[in-house]
C-alpha atoms as a PDB file:
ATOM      1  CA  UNK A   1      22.824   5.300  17.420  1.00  0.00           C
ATOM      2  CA  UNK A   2      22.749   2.356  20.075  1.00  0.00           C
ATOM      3  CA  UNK A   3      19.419   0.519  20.086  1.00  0.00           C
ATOM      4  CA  UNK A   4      17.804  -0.555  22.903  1.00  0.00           C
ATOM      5  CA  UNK A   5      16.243  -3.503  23.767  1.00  0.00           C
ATOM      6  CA  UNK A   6      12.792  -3.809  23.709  1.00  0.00           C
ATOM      7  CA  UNK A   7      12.714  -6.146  27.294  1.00  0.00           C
ATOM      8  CA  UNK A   8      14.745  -3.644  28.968  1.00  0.00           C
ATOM      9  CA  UNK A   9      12.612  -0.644  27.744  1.00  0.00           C
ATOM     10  CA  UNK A  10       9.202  -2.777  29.274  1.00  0.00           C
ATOM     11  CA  UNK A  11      11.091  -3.314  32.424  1.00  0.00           C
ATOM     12  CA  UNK A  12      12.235  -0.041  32.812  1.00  0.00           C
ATOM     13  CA  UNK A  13       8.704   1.362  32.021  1.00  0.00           C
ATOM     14  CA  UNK A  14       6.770  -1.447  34.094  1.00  0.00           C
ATOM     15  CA  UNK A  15       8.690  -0.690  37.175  1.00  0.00           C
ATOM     16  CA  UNK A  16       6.124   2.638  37.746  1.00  0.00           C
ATOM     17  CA  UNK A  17       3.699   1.238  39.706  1.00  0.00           C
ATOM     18  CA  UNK A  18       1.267   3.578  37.674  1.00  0.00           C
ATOM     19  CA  UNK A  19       2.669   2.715  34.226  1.00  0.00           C
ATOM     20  CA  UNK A  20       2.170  -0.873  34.823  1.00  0.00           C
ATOM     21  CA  UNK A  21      -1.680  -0.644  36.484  1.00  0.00           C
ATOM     22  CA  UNK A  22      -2.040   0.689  32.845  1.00  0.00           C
ATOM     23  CA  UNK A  23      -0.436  -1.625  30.907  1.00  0.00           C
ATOM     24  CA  UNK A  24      -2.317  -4.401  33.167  1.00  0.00           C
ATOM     25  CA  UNK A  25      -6.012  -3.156  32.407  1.00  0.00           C
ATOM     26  CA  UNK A  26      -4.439  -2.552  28.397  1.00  0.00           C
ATOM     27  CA  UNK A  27      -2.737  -6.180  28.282  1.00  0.00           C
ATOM     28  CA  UNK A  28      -4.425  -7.170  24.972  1.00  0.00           C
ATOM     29  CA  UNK A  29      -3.256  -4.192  23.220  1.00  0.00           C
ATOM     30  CA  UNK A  30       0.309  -4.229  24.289  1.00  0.00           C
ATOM     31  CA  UNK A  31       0.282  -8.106  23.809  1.00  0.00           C
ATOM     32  CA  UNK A  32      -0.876  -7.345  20.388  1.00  0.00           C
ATOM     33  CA  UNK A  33       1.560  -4.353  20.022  1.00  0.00           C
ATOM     34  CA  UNK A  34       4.757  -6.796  20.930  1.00  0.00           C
ATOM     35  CA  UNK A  35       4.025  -9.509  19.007  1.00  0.00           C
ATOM     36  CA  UNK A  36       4.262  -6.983  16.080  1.00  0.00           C
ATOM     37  CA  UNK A  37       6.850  -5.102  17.073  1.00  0.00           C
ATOM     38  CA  UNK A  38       9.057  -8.509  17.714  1.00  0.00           C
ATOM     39  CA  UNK A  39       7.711  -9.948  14.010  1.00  0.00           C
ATOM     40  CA  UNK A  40       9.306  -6.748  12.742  1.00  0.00           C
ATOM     41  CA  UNK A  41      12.215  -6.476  14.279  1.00  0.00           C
ATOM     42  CA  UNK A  42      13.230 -10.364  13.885  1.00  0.00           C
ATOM     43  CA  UNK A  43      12.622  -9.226  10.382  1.00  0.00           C
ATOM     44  CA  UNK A  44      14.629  -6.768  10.601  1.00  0.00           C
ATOM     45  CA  UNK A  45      12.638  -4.287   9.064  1.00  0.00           C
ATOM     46  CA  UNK A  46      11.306  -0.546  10.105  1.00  0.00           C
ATOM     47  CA  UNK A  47       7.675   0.715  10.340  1.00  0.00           C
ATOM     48  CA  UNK A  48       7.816   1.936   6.949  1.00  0.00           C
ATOM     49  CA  UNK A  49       9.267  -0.962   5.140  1.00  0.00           C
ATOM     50  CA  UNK A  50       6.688  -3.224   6.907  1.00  0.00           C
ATOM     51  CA  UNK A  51       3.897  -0.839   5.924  1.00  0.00           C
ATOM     52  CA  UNK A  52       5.047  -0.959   2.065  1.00  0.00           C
ATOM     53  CA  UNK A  53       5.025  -4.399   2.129  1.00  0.00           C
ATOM     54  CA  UNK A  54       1.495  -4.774   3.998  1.00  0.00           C
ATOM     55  CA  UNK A  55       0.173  -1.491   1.666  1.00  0.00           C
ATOM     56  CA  UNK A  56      -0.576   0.285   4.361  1.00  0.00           C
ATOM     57  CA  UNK A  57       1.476   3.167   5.600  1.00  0.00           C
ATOM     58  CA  UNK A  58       3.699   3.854   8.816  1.00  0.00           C
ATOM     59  CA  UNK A  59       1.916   5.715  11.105  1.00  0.00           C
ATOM     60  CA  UNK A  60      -1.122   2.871  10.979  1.00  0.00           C
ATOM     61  CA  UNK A  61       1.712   0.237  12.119  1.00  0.00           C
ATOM     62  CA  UNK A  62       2.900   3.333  14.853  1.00  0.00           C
ATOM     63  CA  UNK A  63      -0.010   2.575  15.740  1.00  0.00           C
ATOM     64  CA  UNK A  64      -0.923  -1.125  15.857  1.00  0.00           C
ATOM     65  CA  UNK A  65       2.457  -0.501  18.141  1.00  0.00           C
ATOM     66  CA  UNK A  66       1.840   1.845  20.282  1.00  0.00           C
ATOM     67  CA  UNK A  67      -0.972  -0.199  21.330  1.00  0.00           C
ATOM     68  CA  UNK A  68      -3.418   2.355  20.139  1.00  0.00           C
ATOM     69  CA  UNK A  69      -4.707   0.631  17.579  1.00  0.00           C
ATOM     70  CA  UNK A  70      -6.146  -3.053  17.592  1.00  0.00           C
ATOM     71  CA  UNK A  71      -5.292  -4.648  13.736  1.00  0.00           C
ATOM     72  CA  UNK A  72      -8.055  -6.580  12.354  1.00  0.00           C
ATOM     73  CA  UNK A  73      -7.326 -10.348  12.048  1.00  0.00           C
ATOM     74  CA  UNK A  74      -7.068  -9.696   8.238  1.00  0.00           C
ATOM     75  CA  UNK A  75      -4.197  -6.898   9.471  1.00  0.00           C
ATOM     76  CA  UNK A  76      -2.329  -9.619  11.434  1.00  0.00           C
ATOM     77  CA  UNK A  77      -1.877 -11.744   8.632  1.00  0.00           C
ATOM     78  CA  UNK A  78      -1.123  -9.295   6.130  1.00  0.00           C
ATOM     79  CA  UNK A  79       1.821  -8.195   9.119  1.00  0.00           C
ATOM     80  CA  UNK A  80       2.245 -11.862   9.349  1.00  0.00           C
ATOM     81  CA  UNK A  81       3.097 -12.554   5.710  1.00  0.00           C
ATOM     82  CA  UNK A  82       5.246  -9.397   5.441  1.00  0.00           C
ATOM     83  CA  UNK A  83       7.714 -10.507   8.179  1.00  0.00           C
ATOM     84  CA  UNK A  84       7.849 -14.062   6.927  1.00  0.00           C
ATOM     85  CA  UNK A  85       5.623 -15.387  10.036  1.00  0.00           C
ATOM     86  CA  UNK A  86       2.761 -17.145  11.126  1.00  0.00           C
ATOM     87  CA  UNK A  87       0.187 -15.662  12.871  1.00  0.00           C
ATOM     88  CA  UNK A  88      -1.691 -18.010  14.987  1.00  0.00           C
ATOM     89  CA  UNK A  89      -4.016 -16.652  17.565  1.00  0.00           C
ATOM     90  CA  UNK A  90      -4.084 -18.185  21.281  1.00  0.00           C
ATOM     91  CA  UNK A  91      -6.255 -18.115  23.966  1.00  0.00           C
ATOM     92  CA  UNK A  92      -4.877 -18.617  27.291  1.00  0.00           C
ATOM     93  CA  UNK A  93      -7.070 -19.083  30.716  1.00  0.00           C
ATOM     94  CA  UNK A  94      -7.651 -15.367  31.990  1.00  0.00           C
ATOM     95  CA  UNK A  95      -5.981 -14.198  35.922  1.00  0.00           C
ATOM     96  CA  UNK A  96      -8.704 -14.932  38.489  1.00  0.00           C
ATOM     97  CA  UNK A  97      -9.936 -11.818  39.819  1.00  0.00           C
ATOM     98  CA  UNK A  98      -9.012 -11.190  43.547  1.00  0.00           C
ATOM     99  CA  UNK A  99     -12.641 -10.196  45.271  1.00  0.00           C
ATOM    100  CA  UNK A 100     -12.434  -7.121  47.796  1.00  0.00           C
END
């Protein structure tokens, strides 16, 4: 099975003007779901190998990627020392908001 890679799935998905409205107003969520999913994968590990090594199990990291669930900062550094990263939280200065 050929795997695909994650920026072309996001651009394929993000080129709905619908699908990416969404993933605009869910930004931290995705954000949060792709810095996991790239830990992981530069890892080289699947959902289930990172969840035995966190103690949790797969469908909570499903999750965390899917961007339907938002990990606790104790989470991201118990994904953080199971992929052999850092995890280092950023802010960044928000988008102005264009007024109607």
């Amino acid at each position: 099975m050929k795997t695909i890679p994650f920026d072309q799935v996001r651009a394929e998905i993000l080129s709905n003007p619908a699908a990416k409205a969404e993933y605009d107003r869910q930004t931290p969520a995705f954000a949060i779901a792709e810095a996991v999913i790239r830990a992981r994968l530069a890892a080289r590990m699947t959902q289930a190998q990172l969840a035995t090594r966190m103690g949790a199990k797969q469908p909570f990291i499903a999750r965390i990627e899917s961007g339907g669930a938002l990990p606790s900062v104790q989470t991201m550094m118990r994904i953080a020392i199971a992929t052999g990263t850092m995890f280092q939280p950023v802010f960044v200065p928000a988008k102005k908001r264009e007024h109607a």
